[in-house]
N, C-alpha and C. Protein backbone atom coordinates (compact mmCIF):
# COMPACT_ATOMS: atom_id res chain seq x y z
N UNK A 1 8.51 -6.24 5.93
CA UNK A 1 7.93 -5.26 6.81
C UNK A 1 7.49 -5.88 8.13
N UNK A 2 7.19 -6.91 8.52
CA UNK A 2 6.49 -7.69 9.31
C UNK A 2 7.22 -9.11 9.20
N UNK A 3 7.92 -9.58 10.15
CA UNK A 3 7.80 -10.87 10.77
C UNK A 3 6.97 -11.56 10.31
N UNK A 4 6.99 -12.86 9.56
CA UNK A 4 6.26 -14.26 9.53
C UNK A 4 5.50 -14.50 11.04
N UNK A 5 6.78 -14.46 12.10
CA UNK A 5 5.52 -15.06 13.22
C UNK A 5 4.90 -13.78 13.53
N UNK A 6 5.10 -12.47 13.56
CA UNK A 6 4.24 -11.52 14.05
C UNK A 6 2.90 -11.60 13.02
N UNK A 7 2.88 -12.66 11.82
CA UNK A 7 1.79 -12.18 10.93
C UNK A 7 0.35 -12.41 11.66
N UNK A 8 -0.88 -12.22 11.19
CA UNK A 8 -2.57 -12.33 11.86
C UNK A 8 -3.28 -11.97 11.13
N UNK A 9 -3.98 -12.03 11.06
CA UNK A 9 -5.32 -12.08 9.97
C UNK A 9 -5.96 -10.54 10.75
N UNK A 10 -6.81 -9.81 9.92
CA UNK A 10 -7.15 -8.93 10.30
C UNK A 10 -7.39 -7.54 9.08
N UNK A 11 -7.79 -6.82 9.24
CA UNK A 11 -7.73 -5.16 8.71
C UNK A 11 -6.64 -4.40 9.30
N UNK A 12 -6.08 -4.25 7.50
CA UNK A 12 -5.01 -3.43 7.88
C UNK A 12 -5.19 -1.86 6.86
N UNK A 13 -4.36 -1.29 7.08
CA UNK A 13 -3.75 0.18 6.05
C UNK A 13 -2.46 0.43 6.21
N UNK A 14 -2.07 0.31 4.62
CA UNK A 14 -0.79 1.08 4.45
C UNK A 14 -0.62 2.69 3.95
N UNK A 15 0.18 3.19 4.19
CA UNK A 15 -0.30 4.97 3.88
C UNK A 15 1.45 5.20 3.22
N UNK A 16 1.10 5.24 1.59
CA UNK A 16 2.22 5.86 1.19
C UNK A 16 2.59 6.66 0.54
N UNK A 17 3.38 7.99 1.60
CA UNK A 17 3.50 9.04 1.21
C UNK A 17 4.18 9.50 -0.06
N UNK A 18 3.18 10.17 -1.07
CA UNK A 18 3.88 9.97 -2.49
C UNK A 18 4.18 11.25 -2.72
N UNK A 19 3.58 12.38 -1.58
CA UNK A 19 3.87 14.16 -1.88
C UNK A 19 4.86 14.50 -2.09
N UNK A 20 5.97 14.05 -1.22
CA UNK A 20 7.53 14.33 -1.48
C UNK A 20 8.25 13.60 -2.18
N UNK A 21 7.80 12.82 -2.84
CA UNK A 21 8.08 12.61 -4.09
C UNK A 21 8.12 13.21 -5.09
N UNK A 22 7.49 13.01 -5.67
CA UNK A 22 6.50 13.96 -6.77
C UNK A 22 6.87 15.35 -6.73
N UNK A 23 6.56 16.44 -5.20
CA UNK A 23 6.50 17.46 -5.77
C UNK A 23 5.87 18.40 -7.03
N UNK A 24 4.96 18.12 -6.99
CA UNK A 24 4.22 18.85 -8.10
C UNK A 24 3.10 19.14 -7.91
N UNK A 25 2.63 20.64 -7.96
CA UNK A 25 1.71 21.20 -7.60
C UNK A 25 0.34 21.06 -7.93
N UNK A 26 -0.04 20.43 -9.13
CA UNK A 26 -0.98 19.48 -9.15
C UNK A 26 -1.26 18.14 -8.98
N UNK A 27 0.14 17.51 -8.54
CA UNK A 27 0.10 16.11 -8.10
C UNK A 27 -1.51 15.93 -7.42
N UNK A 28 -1.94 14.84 -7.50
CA UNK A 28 -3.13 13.96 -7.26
C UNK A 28 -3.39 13.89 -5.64
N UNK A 29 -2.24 13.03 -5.11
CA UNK A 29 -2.85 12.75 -3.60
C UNK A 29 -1.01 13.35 -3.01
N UNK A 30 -1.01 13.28 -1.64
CA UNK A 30 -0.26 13.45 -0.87
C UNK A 30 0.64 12.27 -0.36
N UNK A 31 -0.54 11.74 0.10
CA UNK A 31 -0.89 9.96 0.72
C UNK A 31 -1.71 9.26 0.23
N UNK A 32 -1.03 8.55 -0.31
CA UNK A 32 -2.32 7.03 -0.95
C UNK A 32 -2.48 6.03 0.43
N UNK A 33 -3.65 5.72 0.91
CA UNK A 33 -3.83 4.94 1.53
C UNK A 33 -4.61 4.06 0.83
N UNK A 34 -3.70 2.54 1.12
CA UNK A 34 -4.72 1.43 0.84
C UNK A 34 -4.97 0.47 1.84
N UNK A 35 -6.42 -0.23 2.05
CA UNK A 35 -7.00 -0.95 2.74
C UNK A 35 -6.85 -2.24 2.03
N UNK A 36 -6.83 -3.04 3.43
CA UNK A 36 -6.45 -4.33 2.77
C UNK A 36 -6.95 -5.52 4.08
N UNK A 37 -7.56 -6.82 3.59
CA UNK A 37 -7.97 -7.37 4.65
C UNK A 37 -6.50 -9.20 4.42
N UNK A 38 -6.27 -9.62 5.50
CA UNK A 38 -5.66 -10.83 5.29
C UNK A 38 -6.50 -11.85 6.44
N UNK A 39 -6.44 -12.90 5.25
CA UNK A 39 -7.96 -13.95 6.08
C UNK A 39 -6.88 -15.25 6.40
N UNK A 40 -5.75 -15.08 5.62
CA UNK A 40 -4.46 -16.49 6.08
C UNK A 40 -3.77 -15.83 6.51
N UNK A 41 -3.11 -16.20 7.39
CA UNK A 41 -1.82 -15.44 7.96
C UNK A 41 -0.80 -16.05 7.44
N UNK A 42 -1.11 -17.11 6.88
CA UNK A 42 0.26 -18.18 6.92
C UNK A 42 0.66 -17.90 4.88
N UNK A 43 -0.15 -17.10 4.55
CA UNK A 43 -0.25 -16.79 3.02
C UNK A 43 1.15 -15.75 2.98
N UNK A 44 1.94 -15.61 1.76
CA UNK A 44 2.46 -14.43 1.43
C UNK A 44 2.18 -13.50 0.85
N UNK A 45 1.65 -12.16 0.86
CA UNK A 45 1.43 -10.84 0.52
C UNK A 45 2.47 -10.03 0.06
N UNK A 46 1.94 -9.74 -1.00
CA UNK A 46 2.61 -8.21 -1.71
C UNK A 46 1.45 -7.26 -1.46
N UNK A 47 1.77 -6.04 -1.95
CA UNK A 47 1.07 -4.52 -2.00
C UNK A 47 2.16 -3.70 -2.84
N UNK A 48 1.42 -4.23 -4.14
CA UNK A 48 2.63 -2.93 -4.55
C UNK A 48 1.58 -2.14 -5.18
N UNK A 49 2.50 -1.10 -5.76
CA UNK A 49 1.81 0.04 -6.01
C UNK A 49 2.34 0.86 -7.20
N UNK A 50 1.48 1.30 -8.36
CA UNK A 50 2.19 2.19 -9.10
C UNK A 50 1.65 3.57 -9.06
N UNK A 51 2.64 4.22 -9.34
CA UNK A 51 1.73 5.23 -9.17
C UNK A 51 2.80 6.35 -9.89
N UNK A 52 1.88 7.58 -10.20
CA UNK A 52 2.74 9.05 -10.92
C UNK A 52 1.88 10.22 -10.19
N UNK A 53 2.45 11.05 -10.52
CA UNK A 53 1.64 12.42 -9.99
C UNK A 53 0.22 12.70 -10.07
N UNK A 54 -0.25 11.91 -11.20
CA UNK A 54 -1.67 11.87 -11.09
C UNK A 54 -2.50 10.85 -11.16
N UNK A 55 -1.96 9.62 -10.81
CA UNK A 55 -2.82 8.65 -10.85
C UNK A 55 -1.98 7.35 -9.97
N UNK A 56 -2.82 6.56 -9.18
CA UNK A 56 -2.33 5.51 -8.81
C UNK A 56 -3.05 4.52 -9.07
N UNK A 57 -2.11 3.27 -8.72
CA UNK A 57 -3.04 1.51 -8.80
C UNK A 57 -2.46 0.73 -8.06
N UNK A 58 -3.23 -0.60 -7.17
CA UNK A 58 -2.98 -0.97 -6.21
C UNK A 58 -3.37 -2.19 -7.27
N UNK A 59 -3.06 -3.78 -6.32
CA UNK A 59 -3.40 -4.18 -6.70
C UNK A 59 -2.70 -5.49 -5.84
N UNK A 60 -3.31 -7.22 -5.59
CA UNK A 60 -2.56 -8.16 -4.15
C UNK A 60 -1.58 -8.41 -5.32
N UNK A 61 -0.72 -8.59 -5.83
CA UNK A 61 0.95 -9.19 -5.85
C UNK A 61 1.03 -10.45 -5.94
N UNK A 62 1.57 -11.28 -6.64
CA UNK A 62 2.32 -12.76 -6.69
C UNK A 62 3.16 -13.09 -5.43
């Protein structure tokens, strides 16, 4: 998603749209947004995410 040299330390958010997915009228969220801070830049990051119509989980990645 991002360039190695564009990486920086900082506060970020990812916003992922799970509505049109799903489709389902009691689905949970629309958009999961998660907050996330990076204090190395020079570190590698994941963000993954599971998630179903009614429930999600975030969690930093290997």
């Amino acid at each position: 998603m991002l360039p190695a040299a564009s990486a920086r330390t900082g506060q970020f958010e990812l916003q992922f749209h799970v509505g049109d997915h799903f489709k389902a009228a009691d689905a949970l969220s629309d958009v999961v947004p998660v907050r996330f801070a990076i204090a190395d830049a020079t570190q590698h990051y994941h963000v993954p995410m599971l998630c179903a119509p009614w429930f999600f989980s975030t969690y930093r990645g290997s």
